[in-house]
Protein backbone atom coordinates (compact mmCIF):
# COMPACT_ATOMS: atom_id res chain seq x y z
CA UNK A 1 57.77 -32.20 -115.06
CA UNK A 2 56.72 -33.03 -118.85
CA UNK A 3 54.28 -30.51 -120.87
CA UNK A 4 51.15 -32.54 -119.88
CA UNK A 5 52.16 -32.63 -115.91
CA UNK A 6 52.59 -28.76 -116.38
CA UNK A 7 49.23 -28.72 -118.62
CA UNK A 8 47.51 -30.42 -116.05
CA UNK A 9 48.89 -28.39 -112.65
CA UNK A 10 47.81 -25.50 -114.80
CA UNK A 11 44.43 -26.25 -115.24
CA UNK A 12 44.38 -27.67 -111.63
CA UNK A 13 45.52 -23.92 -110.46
CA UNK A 14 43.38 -21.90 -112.48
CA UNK A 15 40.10 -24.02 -112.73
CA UNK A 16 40.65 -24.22 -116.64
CA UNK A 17 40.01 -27.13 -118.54
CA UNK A 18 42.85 -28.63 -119.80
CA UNK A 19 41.93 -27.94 -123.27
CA UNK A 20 42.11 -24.47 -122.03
CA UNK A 21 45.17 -24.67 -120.29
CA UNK A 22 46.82 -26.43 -123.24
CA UNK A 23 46.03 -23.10 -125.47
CA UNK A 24 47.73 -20.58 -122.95
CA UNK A 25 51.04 -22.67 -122.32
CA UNK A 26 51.29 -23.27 -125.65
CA UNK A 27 50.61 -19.50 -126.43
CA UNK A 28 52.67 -18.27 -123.58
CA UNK A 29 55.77 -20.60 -125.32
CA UNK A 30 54.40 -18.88 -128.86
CA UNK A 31 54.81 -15.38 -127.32
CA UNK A 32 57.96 -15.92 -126.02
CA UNK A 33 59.66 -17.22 -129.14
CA UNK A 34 58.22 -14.89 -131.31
CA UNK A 35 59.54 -12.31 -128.80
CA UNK A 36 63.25 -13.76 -129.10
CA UNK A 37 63.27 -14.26 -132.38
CA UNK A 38 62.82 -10.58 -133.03
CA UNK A 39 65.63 -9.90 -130.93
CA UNK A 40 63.34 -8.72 -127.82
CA UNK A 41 63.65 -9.47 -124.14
CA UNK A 42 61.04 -10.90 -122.03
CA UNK A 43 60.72 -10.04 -118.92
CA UNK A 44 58.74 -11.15 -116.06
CA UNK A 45 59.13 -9.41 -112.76
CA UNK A 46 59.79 -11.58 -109.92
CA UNK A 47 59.79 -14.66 -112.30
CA UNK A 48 62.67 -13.92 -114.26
CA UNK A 49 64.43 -12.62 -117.80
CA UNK A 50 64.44 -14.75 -121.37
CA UNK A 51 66.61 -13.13 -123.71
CA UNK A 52 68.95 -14.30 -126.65
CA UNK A 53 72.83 -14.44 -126.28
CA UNK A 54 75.53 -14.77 -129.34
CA UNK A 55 78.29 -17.52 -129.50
CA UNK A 56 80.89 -16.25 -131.57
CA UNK A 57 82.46 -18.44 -134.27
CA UNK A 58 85.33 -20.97 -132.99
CA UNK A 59 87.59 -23.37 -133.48
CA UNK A 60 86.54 -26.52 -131.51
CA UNK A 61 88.23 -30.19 -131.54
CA UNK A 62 86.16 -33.23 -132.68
CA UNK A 63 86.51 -35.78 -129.59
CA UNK A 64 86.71 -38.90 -132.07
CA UNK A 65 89.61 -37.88 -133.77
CA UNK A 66 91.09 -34.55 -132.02
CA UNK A 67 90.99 -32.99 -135.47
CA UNK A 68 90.27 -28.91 -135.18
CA UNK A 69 87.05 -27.80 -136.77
CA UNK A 70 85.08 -24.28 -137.09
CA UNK A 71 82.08 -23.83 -135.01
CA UNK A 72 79.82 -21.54 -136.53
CA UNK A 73 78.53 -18.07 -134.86
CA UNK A 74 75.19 -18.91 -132.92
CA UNK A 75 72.42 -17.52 -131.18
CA UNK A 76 71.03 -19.22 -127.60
CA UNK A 77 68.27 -18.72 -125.82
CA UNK A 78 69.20 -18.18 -122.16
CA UNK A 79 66.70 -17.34 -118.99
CA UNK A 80 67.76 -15.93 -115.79
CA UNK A 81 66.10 -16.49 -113.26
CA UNK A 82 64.20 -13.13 -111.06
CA UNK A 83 64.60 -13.12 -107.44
CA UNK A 84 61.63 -14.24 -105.95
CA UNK A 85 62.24 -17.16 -108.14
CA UNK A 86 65.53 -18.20 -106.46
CA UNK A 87 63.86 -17.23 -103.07
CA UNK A 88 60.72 -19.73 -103.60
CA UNK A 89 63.07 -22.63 -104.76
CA UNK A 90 65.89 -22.16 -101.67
CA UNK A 91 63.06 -21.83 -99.64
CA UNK A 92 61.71 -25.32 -100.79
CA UNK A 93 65.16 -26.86 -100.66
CA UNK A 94 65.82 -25.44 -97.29
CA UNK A 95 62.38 -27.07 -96.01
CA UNK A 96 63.41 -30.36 -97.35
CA UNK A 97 67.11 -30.19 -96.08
CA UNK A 98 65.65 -29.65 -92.34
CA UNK A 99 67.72 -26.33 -92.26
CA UNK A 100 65.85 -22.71 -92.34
């Protein structure tokens, strides 16, 4: 699904005019990032957790030439997902699969 598919299920879903629909992804996405870049977790009951995770510094290989090279320390955003979540998706796939 690209941002204007989402944008347009959104507005679809709420009643919302795209326009309007535009604004709250785009501040939901605003919130968020502001939110890890301060170090904060989000989370969203049911939905699931966005938080930031550190990658130490290490030595990796370039795949051209094999030579060893230093990877710098990094931060990553990661989500995981909440439970109901998980539960709405394997319900989905299950429906699809023919299995319950």
């Amino acid at each position: 699904m690209t941002k204007k598919e989402l944008v347009d299920a959104m507005a679809k879903e709420s009643k919302l005019s795209k326009i309007d629909s535009e604004k709250a992804l785009n501040s939901f996405v605003n919130a968020v990032t502001g939110a890890l870049k301060k170090g904060d977790e989000v989370k969203m009951i049911g939905f699931g957790n966005f938080s930031v995770m550190s990658r130490a510094a290490r030595t990796g290989r370039n795949p051209q030439t094999g030579k060893a090279i230093q990877i710098k320390a990094s931060k990553a955003p990661k989500f995981k997902a909440g439970t109901a979540l998980k539960d709405a998706v394997n319900t989905v796939s299950a429906k699809k699969s023919g299995k319950k």
